[in-house]
PDB file of N, CA and C in Angstrom:
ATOM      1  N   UNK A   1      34.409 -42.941 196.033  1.00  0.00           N
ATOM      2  CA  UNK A   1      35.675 -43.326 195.424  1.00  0.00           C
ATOM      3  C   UNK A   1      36.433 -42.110 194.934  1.00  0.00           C
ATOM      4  N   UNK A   2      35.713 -40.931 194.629  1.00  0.00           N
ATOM      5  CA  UNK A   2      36.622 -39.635 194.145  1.00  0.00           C
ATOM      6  C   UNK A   2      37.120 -38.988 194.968  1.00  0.00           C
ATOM      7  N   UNK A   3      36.234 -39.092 195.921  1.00  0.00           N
ATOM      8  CA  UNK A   3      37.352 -38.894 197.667  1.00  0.00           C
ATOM      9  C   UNK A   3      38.799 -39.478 197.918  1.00  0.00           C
ATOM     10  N   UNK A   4      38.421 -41.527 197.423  1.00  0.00           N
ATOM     11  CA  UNK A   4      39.599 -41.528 197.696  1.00  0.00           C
ATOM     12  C   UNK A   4      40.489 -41.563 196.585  1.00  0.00           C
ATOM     13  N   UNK A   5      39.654 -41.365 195.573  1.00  0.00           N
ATOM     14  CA  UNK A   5      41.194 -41.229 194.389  1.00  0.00           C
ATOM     15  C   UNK A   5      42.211 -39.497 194.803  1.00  0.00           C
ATOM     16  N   UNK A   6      41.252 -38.810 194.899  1.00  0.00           N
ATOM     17  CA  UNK A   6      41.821 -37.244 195.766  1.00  0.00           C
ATOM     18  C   UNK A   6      42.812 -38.031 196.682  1.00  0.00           C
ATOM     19  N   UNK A   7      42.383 -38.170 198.045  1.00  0.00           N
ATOM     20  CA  UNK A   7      43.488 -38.968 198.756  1.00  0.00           C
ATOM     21  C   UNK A   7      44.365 -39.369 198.596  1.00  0.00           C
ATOM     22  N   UNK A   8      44.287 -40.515 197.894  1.00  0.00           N
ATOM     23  CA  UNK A   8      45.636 -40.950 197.096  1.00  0.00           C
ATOM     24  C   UNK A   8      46.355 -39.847 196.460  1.00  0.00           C
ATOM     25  N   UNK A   9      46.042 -39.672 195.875  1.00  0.00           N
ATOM     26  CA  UNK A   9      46.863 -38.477 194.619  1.00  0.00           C
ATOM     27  C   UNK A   9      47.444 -37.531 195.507  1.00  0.00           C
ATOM     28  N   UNK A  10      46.972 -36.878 196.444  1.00  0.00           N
ATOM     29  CA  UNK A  10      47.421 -35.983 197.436  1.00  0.00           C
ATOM     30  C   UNK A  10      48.558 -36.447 198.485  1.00  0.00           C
ATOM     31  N   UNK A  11      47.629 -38.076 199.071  1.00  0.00           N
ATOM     32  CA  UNK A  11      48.992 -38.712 199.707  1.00  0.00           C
ATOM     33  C   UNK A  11      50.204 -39.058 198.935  1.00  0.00           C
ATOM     34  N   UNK A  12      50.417 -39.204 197.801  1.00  0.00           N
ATOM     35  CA  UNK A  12      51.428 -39.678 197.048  1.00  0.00           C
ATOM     36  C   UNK A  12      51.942 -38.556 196.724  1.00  0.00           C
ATOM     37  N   UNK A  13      51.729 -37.305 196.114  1.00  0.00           N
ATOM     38  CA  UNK A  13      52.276 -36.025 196.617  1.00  0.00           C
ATOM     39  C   UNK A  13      53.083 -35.694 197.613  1.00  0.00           C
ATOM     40  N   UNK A  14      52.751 -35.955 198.869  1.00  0.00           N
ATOM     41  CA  UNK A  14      53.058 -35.578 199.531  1.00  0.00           C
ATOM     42  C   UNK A  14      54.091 -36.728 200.326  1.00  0.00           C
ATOM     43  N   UNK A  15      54.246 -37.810 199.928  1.00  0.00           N
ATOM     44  CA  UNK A  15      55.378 -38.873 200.150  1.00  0.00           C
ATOM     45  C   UNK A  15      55.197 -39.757 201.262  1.00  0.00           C
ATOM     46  N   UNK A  16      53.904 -40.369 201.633  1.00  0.00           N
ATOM     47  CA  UNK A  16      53.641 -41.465 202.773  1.00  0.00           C
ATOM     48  C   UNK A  16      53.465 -42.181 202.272  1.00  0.00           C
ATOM     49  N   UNK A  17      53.317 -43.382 202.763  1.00  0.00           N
ATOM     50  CA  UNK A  17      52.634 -44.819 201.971  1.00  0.00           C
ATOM     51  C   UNK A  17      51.205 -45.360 202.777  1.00  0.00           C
ATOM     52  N   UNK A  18      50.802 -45.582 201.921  1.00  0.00           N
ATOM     53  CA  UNK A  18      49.408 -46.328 202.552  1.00  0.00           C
ATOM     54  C   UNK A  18      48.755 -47.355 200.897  1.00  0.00           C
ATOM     55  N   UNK A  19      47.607 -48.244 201.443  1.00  0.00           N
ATOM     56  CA  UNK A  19      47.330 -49.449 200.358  1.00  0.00           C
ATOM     57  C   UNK A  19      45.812 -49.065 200.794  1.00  0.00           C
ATOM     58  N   UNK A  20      45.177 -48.711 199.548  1.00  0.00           N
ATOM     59  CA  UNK A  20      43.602 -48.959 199.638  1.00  0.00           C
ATOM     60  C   UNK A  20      43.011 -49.759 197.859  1.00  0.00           C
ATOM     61  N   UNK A  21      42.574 -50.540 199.018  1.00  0.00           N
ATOM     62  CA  UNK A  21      41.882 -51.657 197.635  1.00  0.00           C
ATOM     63  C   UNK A  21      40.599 -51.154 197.259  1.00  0.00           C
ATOM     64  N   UNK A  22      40.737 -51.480 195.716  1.00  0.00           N
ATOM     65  CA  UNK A  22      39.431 -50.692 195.024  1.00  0.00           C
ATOM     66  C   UNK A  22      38.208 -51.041 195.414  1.00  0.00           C
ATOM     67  N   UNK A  23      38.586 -52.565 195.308  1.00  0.00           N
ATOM     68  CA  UNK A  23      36.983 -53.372 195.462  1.00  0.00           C
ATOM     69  C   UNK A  23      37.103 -54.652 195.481  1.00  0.00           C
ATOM     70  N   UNK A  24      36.315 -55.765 195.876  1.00  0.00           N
ATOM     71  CA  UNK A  24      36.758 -57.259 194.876  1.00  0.00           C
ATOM     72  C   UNK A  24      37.152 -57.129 193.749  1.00  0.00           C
ATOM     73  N   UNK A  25      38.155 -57.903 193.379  1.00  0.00           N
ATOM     74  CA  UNK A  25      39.226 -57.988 192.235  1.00  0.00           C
ATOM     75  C   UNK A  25      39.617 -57.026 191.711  1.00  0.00           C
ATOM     76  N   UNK A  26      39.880 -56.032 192.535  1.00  0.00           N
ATOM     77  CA  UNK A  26      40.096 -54.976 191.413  1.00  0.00           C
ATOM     78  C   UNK A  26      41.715 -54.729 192.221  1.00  0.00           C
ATOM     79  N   UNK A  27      42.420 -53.867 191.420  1.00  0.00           N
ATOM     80  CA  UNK A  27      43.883 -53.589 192.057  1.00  0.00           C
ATOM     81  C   UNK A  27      43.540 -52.614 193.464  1.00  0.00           C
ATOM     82  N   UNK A  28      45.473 -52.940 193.899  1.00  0.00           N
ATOM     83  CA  UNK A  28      45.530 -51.844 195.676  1.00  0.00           C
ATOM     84  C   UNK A  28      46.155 -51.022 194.750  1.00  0.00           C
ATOM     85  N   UNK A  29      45.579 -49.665 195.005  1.00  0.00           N
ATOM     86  CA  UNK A  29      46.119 -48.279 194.903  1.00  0.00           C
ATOM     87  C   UNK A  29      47.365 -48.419 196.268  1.00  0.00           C
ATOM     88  N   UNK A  30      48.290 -48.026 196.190  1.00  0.00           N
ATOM     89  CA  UNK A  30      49.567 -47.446 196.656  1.00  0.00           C
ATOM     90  C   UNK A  30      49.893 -46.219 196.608  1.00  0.00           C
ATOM     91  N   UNK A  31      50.189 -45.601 197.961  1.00  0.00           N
ATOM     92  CA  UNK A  31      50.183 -44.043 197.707  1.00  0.00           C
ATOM     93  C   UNK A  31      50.757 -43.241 199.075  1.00  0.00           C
ATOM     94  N   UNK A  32      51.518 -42.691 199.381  1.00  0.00           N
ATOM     95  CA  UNK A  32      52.265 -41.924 200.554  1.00  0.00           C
ATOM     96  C   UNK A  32      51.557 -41.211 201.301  1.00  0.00           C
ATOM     97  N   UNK A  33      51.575 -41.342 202.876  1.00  0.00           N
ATOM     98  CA  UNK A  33      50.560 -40.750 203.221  1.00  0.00           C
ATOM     99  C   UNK A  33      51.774 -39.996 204.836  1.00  0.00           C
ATOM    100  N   UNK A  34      51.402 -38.176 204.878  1.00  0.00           N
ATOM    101  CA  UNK A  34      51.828 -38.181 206.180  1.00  0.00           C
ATOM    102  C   UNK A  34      51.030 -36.882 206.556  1.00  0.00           C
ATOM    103  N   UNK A  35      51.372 -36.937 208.252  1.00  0.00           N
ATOM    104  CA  UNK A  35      50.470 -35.612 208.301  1.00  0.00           C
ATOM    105  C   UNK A  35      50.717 -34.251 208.203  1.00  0.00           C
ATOM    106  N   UNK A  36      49.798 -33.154 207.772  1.00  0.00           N
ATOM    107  CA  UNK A  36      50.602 -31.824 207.326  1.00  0.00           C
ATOM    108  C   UNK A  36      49.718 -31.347 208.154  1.00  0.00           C
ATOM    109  N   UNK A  37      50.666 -30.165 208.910  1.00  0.00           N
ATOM    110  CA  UNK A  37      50.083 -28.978 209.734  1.00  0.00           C
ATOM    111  C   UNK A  37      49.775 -27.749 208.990  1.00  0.00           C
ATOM    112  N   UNK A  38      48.464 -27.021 208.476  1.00  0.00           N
ATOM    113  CA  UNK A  38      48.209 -25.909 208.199  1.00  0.00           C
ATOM    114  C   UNK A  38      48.195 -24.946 209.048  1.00  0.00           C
ATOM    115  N   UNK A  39      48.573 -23.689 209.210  1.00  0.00           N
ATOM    116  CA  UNK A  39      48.195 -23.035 210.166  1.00  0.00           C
ATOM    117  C   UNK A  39      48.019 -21.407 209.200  1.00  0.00           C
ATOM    118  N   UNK A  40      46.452 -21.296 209.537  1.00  0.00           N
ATOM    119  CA  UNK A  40      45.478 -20.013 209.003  1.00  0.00           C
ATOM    120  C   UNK A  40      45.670 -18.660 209.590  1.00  0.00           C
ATOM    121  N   UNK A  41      45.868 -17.718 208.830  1.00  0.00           N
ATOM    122  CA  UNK A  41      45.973 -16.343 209.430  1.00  0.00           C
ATOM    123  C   UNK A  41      45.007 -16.196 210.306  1.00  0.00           C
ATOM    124  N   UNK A  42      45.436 -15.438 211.732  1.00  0.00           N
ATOM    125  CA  UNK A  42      44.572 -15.216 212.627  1.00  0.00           C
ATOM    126  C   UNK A  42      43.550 -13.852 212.046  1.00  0.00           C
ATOM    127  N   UNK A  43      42.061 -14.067 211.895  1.00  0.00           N
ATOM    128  CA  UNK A  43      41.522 -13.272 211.661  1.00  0.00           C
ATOM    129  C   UNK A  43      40.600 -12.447 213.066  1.00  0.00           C
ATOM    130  N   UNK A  44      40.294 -11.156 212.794  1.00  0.00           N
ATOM    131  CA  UNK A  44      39.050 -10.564 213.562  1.00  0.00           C
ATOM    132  C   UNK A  44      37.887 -11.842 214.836  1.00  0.00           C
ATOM    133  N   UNK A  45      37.920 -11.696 215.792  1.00  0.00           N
ATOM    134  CA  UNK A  45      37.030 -12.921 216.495  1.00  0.00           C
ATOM    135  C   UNK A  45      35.495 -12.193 216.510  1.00  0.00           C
ATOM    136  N   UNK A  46      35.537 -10.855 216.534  1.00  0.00           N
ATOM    137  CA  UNK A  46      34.536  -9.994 217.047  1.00  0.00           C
ATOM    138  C   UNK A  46      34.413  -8.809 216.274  1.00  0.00           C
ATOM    139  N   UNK A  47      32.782  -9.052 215.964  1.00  0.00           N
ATOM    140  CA  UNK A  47      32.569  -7.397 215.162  1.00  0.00           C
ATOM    141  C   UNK A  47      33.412  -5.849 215.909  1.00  0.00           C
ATOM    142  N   UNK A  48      33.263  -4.881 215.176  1.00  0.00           N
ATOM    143  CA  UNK A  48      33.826  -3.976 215.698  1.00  0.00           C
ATOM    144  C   UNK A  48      32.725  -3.075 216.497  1.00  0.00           C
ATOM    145  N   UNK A  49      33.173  -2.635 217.711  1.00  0.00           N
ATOM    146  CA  UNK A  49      32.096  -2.360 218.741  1.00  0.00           C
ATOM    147  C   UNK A  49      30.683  -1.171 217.542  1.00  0.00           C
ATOM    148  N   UNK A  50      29.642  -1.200 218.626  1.00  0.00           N
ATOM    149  CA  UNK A  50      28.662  -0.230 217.924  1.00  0.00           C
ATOM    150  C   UNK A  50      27.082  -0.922 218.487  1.00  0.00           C
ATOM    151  N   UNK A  51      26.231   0.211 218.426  1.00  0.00           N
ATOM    152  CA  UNK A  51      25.140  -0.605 218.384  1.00  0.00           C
ATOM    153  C   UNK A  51      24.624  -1.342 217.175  1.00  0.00           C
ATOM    154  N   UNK A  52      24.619  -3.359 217.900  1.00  0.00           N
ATOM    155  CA  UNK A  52      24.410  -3.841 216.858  1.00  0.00           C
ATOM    156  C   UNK A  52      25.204  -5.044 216.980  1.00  0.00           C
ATOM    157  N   UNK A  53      26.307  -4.598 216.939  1.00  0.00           N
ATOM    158  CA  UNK A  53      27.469  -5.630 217.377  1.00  0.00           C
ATOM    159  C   UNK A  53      27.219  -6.889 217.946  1.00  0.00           C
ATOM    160  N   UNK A  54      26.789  -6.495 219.440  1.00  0.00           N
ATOM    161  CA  UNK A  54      26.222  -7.825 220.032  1.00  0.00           C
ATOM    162  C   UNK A  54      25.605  -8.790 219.650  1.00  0.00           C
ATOM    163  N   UNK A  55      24.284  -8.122 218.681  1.00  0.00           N
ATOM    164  CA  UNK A  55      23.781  -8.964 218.180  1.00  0.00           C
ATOM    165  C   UNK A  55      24.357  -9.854 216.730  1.00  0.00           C
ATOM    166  N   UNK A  56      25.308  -9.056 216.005  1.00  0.00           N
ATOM    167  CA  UNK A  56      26.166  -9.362 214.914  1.00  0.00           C
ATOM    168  C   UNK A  56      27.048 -11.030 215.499  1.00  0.00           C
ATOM    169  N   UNK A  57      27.900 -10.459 216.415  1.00  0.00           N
ATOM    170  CA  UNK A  57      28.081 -11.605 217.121  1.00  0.00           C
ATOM    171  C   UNK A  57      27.744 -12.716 217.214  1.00  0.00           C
ATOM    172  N   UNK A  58      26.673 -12.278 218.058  1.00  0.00           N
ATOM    173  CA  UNK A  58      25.685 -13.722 218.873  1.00  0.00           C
ATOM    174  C   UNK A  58      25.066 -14.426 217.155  1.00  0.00           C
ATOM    175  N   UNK A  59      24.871 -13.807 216.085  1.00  0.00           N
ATOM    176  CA  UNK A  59      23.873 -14.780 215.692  1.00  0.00           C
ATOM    177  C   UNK A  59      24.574 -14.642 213.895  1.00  0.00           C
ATOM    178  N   UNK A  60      25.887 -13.813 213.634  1.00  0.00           N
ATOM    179  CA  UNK A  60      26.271 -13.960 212.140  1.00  0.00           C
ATOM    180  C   UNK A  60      27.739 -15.039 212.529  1.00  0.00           C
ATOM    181  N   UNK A  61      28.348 -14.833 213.492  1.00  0.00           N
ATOM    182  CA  UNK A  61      29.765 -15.435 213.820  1.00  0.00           C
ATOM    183  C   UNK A  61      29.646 -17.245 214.201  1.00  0.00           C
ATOM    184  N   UNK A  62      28.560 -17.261 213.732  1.00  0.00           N
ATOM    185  CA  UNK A  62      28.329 -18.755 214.322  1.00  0.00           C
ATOM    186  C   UNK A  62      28.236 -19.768 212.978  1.00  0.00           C
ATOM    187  N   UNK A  63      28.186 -18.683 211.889  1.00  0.00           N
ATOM    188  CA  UNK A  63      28.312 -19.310 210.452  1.00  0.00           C
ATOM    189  C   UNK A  63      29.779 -18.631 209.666  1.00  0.00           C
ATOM    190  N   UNK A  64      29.571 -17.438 209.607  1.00  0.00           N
ATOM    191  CA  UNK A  64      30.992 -16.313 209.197  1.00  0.00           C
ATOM    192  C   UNK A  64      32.046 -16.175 210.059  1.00  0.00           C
ATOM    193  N   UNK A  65      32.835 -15.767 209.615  1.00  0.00           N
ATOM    194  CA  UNK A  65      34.036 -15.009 209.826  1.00  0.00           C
ATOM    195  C   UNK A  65      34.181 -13.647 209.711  1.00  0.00           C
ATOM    196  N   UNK A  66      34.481 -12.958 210.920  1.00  0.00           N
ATOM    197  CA  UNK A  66      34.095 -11.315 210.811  1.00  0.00           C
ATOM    198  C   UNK A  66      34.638 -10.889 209.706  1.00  0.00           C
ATOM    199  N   UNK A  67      36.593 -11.440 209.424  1.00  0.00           N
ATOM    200  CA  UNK A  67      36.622 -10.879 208.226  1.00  0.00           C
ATOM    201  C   UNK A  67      36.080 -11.004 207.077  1.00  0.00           C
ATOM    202  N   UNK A  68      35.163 -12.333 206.512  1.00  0.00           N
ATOM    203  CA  UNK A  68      34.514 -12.113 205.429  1.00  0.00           C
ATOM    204  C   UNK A  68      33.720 -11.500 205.225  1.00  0.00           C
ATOM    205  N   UNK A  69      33.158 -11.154 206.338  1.00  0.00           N
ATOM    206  CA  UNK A  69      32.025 -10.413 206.229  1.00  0.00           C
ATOM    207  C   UNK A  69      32.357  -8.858 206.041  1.00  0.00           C
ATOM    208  N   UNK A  70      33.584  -8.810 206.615  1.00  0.00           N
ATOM    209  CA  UNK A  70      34.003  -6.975 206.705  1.00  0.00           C
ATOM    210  C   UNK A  70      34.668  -7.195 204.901  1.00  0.00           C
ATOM    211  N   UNK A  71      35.307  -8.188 204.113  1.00  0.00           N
ATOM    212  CA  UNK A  71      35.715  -8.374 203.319  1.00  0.00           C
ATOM    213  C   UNK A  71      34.576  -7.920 202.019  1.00  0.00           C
ATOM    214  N   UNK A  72      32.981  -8.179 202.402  1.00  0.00           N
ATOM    215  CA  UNK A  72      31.942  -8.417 201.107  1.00  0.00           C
ATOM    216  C   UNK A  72      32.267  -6.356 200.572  1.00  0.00           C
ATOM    217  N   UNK A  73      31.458  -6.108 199.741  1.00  0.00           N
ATOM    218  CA  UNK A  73      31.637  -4.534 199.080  1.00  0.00           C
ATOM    219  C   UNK A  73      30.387  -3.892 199.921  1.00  0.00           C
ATOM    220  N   UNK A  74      30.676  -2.872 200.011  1.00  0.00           N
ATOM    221  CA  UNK A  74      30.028  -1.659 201.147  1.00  0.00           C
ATOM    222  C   UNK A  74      28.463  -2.045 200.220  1.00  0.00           C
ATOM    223  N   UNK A  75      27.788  -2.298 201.027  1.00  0.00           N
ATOM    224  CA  UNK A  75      26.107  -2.377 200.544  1.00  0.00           C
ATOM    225  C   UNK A  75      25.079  -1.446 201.547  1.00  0.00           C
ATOM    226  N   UNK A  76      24.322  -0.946 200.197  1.00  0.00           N
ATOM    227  CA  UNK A  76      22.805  -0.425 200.909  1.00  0.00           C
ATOM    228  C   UNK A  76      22.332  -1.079 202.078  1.00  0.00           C
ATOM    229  N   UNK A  77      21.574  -0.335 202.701  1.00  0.00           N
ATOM    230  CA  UNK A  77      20.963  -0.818 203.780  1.00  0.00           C
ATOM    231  C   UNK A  77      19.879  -2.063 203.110  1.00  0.00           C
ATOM    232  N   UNK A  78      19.155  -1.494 202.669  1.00  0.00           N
ATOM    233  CA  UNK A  78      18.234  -2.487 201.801  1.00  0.00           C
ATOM    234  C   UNK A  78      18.925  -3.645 201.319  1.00  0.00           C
ATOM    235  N   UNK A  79      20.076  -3.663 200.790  1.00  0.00           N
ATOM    236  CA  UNK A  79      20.660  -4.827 200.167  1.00  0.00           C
ATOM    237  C   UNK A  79      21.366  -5.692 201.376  1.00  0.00           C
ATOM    238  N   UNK A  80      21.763  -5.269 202.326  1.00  0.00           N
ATOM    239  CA  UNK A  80      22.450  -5.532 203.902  1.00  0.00           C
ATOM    240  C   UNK A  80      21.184  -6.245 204.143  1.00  0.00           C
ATOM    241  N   UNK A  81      20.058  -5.643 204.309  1.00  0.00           N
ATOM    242  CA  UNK A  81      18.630  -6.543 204.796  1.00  0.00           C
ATOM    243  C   UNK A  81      18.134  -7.895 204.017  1.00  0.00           C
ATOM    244  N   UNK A  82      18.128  -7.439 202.633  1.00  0.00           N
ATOM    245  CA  UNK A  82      18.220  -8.746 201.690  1.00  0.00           C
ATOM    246  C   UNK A  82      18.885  -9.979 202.091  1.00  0.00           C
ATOM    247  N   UNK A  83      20.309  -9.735 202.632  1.00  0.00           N
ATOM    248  CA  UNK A  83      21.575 -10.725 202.368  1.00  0.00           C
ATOM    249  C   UNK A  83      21.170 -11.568 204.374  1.00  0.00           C
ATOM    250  N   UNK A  84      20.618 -10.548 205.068  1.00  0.00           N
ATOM    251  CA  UNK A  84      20.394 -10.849 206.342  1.00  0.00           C
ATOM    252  C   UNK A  84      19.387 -11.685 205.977  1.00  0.00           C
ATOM    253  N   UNK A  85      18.272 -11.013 205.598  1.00  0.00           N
ATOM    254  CA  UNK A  85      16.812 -12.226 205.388  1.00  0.00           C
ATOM    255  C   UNK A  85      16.915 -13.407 204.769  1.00  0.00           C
ATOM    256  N   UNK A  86      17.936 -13.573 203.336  1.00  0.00           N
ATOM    257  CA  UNK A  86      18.524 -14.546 202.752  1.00  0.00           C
ATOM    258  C   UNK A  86      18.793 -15.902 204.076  1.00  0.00           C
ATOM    259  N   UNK A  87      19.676 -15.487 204.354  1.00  0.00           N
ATOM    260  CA  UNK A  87      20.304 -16.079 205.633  1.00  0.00           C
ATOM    261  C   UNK A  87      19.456 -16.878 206.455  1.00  0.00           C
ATOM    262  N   UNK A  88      18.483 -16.184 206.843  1.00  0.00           N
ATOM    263  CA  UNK A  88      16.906 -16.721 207.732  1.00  0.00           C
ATOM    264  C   UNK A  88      16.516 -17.688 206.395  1.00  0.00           C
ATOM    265  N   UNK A  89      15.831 -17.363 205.411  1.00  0.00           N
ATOM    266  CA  UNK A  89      15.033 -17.818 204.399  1.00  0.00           C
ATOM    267  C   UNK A  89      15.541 -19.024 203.648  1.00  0.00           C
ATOM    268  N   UNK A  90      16.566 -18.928 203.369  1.00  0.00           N
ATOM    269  CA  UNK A  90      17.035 -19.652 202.252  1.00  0.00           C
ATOM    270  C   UNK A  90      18.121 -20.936 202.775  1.00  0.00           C
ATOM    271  N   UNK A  91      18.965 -20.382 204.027  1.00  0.00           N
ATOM    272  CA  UNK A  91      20.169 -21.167 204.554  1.00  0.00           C
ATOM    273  C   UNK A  91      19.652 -21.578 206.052  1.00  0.00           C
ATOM    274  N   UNK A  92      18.361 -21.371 206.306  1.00  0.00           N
ATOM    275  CA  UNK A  92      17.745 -22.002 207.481  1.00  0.00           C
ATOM    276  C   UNK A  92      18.527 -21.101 209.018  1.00  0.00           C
ATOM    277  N   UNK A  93      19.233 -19.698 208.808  1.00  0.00           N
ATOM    278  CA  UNK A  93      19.904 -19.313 210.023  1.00  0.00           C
ATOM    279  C   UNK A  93      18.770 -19.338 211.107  1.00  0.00           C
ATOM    280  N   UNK A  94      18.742 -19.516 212.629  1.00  0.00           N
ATOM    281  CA  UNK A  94      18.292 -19.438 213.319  1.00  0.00           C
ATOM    282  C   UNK A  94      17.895 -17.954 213.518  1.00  0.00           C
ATOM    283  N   UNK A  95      17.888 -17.537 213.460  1.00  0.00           N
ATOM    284  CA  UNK A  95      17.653 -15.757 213.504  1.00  0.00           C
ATOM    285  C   UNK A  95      15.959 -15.417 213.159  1.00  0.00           C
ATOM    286  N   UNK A  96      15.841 -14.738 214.518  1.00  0.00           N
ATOM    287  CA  UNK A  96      14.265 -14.316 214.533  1.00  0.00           C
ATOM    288  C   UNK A  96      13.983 -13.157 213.803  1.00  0.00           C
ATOM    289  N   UNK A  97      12.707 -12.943 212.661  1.00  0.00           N
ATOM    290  CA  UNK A  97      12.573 -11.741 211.724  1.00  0.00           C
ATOM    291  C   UNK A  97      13.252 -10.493 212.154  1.00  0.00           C
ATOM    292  N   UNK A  98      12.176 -10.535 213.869  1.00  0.00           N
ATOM    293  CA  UNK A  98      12.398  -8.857 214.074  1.00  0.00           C
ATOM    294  C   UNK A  98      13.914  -8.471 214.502  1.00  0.00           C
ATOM    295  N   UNK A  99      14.578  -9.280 214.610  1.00  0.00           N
ATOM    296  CA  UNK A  99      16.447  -9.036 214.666  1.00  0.00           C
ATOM    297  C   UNK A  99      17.166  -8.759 213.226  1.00  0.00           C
ATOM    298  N   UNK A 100      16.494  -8.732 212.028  1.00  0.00           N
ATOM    299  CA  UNK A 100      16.723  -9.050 210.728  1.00  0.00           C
ATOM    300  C   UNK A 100      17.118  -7.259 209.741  1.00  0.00           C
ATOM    301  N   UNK A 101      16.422  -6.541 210.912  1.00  0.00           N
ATOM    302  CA  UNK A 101      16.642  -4.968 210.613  1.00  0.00           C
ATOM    303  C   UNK A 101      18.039  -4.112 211.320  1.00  0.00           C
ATOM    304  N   UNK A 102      17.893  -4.728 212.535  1.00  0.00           N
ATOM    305  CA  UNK A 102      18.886  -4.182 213.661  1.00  0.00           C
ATOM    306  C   UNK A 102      20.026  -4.429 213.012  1.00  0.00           C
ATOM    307  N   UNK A 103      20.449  -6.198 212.819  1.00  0.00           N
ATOM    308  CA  UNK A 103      21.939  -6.638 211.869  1.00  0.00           C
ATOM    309  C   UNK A 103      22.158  -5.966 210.972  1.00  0.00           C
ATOM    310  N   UNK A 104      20.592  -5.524 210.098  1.00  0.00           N
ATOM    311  CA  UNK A 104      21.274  -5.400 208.544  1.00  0.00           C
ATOM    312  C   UNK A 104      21.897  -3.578 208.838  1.00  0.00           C
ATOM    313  N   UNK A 105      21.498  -3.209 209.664  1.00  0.00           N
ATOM    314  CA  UNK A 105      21.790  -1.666 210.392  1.00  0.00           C
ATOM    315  C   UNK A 105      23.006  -1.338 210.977  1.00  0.00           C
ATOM    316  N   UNK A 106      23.188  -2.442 211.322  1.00  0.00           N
ATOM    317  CA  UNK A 106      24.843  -2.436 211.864  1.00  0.00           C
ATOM    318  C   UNK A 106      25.499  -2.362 210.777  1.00  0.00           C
ATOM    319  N   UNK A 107      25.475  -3.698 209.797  1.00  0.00           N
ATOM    320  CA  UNK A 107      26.427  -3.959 208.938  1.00  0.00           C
ATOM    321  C   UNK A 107      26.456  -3.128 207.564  1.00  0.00           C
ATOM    322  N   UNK A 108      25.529  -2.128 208.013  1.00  0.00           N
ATOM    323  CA  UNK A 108      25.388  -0.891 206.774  1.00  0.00           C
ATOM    324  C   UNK A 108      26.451   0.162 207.596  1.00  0.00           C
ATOM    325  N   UNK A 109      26.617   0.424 208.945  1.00  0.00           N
ATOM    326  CA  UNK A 109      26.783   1.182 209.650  1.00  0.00           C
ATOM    327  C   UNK A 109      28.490   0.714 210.126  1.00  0.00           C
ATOM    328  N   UNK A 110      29.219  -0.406 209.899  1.00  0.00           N
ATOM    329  CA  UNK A 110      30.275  -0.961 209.559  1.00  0.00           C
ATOM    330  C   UNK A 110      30.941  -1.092 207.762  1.00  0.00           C
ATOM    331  N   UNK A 111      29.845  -1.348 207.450  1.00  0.00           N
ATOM    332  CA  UNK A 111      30.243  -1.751 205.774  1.00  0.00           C
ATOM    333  C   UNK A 111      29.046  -1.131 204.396  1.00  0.00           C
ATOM    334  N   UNK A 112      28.428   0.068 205.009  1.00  0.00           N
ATOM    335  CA  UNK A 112      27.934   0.586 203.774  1.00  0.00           C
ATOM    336  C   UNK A 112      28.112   1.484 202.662  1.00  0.00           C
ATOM    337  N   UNK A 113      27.326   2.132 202.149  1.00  0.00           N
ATOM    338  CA  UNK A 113      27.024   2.790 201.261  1.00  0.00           C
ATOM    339  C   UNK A 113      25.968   3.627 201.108  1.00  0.00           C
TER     340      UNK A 113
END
């Protein structure tokens, strides 16, 4: 229901109409509904060449966005390896250990310290 109270509030903002009933006996919310086109700055598709890259690619771009990733603060290699293993460990990335040094090598070698 906080979904659609958001909804509403947003459609009525924005000046469409639409009727969603709360529940049995309860009142129809009334509220404007139309569609809006966002359109997102085109960012980076692809790491910047190097050894490493490829693999940066194939296995960080499938969750990230190059620019966020070129966006985080220049990190240690060690801390680059942390945030890679994180990734495997904690957020379930598909990424096999022994690839877990090579990435964090690149992205020290793009974005370190």
């Amino acid at each position: 229901m906080r979904v659609t109270a958001i909804v509403l509030a947003l459609s009525a903002a924005m000046g469409g109409t639409a009727s969603i009933a709360a529940g049995p006996g309860k009142p129809t919310a009334n509220a404007v509904m139309r569609a809006v086109e966002v359109v997102l700055p085109a960012g980076a598709s692809t790491f910047p060449p190097g050894p490493g890259a490829d693999l940066a690619n194939q296995q960080c771009v499938m969750c990230h966005s190059v620019d966020m990733v070129m966006r985080q603060p220049p990190l240690a290699f060690d801390t680059w390896k942390a945030e890679v293993a994180k990734m495997r460990t904690v957020y379930g990335a598909p990424l096999p250990p022994e690839q877990i040094d090579d990435i964090a090598r690149y992205l020290t070698t793009i974005n370190g310290k």
